[in-house]
C-alpha atoms as a PDB file:
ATOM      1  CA  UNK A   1      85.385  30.563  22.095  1.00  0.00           C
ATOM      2  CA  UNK A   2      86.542  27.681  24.570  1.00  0.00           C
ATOM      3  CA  UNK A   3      90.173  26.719  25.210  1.00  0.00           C
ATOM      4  CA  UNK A   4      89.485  23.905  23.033  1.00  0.00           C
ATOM      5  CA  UNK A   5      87.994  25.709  20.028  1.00  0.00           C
ATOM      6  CA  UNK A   6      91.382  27.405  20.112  1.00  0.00           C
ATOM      7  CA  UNK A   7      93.592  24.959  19.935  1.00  0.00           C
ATOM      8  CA  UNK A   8      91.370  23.240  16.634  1.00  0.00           C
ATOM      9  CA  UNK A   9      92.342  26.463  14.873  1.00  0.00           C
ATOM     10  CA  UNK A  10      96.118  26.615  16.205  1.00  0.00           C
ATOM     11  CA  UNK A  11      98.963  26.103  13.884  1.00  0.00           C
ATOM     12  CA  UNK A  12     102.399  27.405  13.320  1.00  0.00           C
ATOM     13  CA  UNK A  13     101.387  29.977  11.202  1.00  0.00           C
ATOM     14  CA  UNK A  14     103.362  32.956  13.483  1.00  0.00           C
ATOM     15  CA  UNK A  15     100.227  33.824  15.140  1.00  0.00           C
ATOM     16  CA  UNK A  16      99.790  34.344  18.617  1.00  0.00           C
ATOM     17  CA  UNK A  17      96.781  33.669  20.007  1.00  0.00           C
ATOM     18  CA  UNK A  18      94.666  34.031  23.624  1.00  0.00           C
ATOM     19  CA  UNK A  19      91.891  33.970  24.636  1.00  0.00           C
ATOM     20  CA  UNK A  20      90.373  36.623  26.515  1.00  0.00           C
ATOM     21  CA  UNK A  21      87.098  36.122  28.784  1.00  0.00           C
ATOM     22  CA  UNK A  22      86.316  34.140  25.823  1.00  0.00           C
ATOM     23  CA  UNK A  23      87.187  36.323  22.947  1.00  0.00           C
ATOM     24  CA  UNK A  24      90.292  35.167  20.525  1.00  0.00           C
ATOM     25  CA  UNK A  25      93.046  38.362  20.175  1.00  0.00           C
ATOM     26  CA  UNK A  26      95.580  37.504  17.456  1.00  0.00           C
ATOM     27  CA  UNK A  27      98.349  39.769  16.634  1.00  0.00           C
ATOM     28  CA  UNK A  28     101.326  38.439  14.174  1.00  0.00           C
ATOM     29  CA  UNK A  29     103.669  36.546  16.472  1.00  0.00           C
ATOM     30  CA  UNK A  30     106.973  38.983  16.616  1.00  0.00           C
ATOM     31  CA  UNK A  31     110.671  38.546  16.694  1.00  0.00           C
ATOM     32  CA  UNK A  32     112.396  39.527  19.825  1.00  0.00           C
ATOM     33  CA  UNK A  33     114.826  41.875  20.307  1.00  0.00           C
ATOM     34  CA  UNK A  34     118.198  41.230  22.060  1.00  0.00           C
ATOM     35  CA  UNK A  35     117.286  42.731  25.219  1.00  0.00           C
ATOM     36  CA  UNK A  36     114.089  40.885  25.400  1.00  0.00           C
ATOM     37  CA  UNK A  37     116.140  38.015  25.448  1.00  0.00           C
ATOM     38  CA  UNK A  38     118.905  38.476  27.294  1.00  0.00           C
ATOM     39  CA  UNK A  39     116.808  38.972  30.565  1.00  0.00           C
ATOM     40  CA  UNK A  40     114.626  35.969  29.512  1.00  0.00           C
ATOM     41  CA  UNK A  41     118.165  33.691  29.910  1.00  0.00           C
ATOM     42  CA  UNK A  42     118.818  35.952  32.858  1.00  0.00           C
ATOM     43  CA  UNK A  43     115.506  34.539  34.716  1.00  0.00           C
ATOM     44  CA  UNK A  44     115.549  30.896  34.123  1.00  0.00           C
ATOM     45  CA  UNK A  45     118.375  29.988  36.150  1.00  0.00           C
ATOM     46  CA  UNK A  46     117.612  32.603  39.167  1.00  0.00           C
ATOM     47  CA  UNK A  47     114.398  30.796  39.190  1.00  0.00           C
ATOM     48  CA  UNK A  48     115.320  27.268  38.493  1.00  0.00           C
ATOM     49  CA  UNK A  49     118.701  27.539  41.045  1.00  0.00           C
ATOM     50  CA  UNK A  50     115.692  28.851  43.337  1.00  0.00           C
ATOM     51  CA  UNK A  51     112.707  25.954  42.654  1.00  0.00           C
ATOM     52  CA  UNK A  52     115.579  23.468  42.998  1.00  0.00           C
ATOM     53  CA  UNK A  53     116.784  24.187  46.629  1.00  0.00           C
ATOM     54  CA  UNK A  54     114.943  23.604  49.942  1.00  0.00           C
ATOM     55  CA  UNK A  55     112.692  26.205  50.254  1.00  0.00           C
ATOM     56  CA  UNK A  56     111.638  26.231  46.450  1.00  0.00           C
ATOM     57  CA  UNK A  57     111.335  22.427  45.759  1.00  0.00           C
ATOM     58  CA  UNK A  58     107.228  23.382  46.366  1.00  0.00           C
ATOM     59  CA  UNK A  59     107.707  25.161  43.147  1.00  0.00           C
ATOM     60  CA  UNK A  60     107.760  24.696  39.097  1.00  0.00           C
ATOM     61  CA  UNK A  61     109.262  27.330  36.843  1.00  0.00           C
ATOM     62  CA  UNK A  62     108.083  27.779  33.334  1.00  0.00           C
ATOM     63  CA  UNK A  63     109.622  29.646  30.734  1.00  0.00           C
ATOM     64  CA  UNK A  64     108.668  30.915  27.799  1.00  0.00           C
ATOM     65  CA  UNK A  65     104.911  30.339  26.101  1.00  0.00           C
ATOM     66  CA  UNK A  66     103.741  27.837  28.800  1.00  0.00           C
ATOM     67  CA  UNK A  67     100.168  28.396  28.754  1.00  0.00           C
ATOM     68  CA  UNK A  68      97.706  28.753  31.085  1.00  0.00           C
ATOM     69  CA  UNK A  69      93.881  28.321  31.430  1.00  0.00           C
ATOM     70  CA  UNK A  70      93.453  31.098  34.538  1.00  0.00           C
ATOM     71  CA  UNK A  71      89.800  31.583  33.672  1.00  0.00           C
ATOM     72  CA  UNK A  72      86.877  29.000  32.556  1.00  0.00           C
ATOM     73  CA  UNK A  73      83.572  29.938  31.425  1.00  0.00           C
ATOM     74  CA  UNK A  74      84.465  32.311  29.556  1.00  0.00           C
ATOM     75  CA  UNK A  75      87.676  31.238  29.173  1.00  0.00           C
ATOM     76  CA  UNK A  76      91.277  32.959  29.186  1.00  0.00           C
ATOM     77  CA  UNK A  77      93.810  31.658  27.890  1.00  0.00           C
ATOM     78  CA  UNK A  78      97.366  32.852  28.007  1.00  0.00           C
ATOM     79  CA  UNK A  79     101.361  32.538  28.485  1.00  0.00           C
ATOM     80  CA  UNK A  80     103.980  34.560  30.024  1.00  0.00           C
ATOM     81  CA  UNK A  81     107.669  34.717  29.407  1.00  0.00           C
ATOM     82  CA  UNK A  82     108.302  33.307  32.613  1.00  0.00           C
ATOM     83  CA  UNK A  83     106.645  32.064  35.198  1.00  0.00           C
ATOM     84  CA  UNK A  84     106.123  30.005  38.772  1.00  0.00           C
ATOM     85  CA  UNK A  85     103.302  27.642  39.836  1.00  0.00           C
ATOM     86  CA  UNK A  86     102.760  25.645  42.580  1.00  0.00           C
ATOM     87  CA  UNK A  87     103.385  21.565  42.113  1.00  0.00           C
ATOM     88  CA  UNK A  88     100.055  21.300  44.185  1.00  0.00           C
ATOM     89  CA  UNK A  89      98.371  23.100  41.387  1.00  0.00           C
ATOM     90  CA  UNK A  90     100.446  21.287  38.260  1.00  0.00           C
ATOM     91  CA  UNK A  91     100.019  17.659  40.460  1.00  0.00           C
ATOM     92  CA  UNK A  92      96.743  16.670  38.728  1.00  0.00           C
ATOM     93  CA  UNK A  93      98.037  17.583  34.957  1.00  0.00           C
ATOM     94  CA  UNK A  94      98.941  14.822  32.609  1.00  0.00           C
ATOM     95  CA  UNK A  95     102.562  15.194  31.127  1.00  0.00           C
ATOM     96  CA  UNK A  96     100.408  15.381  27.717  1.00  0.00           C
ATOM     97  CA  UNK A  97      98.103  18.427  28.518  1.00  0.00           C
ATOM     98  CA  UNK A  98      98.299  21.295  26.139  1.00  0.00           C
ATOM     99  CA  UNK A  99      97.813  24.094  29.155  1.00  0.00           C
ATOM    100  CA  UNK A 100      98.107  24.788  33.067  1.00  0.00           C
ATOM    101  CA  UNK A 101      94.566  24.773  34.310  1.00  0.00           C
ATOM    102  CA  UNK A 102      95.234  27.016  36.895  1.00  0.00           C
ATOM    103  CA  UNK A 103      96.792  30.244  38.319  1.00  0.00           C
ATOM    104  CA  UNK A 104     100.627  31.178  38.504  1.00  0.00           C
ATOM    105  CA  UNK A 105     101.905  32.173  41.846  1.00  0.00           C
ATOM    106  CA  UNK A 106     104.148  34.492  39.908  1.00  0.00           C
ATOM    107  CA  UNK A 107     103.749  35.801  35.784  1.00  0.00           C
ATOM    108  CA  UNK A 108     106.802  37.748  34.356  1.00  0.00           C
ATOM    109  CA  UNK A 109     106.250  39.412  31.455  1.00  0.00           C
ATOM    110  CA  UNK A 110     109.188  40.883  29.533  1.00  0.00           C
ATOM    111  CA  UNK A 111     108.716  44.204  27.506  1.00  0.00           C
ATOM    112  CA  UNK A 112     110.195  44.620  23.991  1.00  0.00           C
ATOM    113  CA  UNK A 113     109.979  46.153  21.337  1.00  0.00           C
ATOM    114  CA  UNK A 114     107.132  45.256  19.445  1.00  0.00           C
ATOM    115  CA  UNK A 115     104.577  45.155  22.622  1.00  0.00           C
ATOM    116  CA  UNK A 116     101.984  47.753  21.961  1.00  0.00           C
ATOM    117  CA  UNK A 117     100.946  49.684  25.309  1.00  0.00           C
ATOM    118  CA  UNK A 118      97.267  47.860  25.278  1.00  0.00           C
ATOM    119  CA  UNK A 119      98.672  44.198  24.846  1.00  0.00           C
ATOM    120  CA  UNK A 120     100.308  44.684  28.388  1.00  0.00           C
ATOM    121  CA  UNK A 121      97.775  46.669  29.949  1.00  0.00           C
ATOM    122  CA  UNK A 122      95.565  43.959  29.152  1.00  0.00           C
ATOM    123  CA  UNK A 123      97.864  41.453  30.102  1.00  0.00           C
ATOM    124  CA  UNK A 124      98.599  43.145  33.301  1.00  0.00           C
ATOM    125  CA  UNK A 125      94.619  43.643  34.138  1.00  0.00           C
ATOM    126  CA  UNK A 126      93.739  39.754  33.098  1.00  0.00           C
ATOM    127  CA  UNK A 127      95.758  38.788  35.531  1.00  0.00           C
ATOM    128  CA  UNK A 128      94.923  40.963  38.222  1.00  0.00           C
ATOM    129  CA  UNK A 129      91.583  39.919  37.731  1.00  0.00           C
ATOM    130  CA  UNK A 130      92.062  36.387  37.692  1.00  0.00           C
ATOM    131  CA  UNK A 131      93.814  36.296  40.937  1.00  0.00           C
ATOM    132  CA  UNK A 132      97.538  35.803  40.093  1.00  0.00           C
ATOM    133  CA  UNK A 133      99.525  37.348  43.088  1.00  0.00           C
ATOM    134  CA  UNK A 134     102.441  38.758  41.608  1.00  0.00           C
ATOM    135  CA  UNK A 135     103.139  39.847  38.167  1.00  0.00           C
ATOM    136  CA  UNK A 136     105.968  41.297  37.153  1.00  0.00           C
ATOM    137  CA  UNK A 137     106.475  43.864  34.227  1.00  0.00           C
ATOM    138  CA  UNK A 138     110.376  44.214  33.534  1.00  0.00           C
ATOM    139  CA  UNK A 139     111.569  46.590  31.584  1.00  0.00           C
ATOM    140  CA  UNK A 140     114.979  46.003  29.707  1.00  0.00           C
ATOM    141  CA  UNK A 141     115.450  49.178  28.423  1.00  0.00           C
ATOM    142  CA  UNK A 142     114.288  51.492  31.796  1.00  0.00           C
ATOM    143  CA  UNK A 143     116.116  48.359  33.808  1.00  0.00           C
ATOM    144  CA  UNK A 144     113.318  48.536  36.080  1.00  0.00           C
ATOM    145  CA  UNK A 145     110.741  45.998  37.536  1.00  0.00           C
ATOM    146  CA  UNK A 146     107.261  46.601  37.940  1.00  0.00           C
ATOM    147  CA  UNK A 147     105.526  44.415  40.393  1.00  0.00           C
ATOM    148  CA  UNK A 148     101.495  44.057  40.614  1.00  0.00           C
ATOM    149  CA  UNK A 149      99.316  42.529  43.139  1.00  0.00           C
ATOM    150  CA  UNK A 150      95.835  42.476  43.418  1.00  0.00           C
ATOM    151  CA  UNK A 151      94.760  45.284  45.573  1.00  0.00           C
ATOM    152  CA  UNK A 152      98.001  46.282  45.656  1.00  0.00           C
ATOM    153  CA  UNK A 153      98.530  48.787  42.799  1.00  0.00           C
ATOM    154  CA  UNK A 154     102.387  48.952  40.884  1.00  0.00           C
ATOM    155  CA  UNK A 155     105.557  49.109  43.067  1.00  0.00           C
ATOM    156  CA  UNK A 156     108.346  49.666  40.771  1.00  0.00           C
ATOM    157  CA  UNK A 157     112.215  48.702  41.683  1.00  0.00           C
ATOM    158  CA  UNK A 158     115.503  50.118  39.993  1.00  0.00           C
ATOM    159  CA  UNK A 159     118.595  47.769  39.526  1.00  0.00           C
ATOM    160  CA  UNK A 160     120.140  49.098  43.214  1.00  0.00           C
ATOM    161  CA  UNK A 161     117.051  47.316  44.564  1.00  0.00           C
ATOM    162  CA  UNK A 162     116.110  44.041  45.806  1.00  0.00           C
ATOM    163  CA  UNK A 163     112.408  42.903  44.775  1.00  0.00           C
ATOM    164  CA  UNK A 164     110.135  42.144  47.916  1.00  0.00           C
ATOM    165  CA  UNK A 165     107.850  39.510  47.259  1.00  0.00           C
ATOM    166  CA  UNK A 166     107.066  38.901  50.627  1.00  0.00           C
ATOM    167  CA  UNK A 167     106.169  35.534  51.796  1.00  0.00           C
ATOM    168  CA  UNK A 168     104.752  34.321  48.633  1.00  0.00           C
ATOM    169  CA  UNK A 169     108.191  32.430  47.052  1.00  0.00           C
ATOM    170  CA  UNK A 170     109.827  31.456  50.794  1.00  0.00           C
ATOM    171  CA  UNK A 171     113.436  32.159  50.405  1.00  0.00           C
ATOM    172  CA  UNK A 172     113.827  33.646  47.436  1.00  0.00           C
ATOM    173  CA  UNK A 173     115.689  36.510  46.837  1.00  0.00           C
ATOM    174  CA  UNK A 174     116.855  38.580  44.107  1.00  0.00           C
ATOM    175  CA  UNK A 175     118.551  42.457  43.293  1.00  0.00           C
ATOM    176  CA  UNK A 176     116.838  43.911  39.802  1.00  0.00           C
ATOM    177  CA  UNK A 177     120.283  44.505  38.700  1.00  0.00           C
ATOM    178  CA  UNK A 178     120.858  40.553  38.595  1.00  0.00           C
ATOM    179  CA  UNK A 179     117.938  40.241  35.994  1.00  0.00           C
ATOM    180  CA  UNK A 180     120.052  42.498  33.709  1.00  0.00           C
ATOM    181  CA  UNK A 181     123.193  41.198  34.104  1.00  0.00           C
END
């Protein structure tokens, strides 16, 4: 199935749909728990504040369900509760475009209740193999972070901690315990 195909079938029927290398994976869209949420408001103004001064005006932040094309031929299709791109890669989109054609910088995903150990395994390894950086698992009931980069394996960071990513976001900065606050 194409990224196209998909979106012929979409509807608000609360059914969430990707594509993966190709292949459409629905699962019955779920309602989100407190904590899930809570950290999702926690993240958009760390990362807008962030994409809005000097060093991070290079930057767009997404949040929830903005979707992404990281894979053609097959393609894969899929969103992240948060997430950062590049303008350079966002420059050539229309304002009108259903999907990012292109790869994050950064993809946050946000654990809750309903998330079933596979979806976010496979979420986690989709990514990885696509080429996104840095993806971040956070967990709002362990407080923790988990960060992935290709190659890299999983570092995780407790709320005492600041989360390194290294020279990939220029001047940004930020203690787990923020992200829970």
């Amino acid at each position: 199935m194409t990224t196209a195909e998909l979106y012929a079938i979409m509807k608000d029927d609360r059914i969430d749909r990707r594509l993966i290398h190709g292949q459409l994976v629905e699962r019955i869209y779920p309602f989100r728990c407190p904590a899930h949420a809570a950290v999702i408001a926690n993240l958009s103004p760390l990362f807008m504040d962030w994409s809005k001064s000097t060093s991070g005006t290079a930057w767009e932040a997404y949040g929830y369900g903005c979707p992404y094309r990281i894979q053609a031929n097959p393609d894969t299709l899929v969103y992240f509760d948060t997430s950062l791109v590049a303008k350079s890669v966002i420059a050539s989109i229309p304002d009108d475009e259903w999907f990012v054609d292109g790869i994050p910088t950064l993809a946050i995903e946000v654990l809750d209740l309903n998330d079933s150990h596979d979806s976010v395994s496979e979420l986690i390894e989709v990514a990885m193999l696509a080429g996104v950086p840095m993806f971040w698992m956070i967990d709002p009931f362990e407080r923790t972070i988990d960060v992935y980069r290709p190659q890299a394996g999983r570092i995780r960071y407790h709320s005492y901690q600041d989360v390194d990513v290294g020279n990939l976001l220029p001047g940004f900065h930020c203690r787990v315990a923020e992200i829970f606050e």
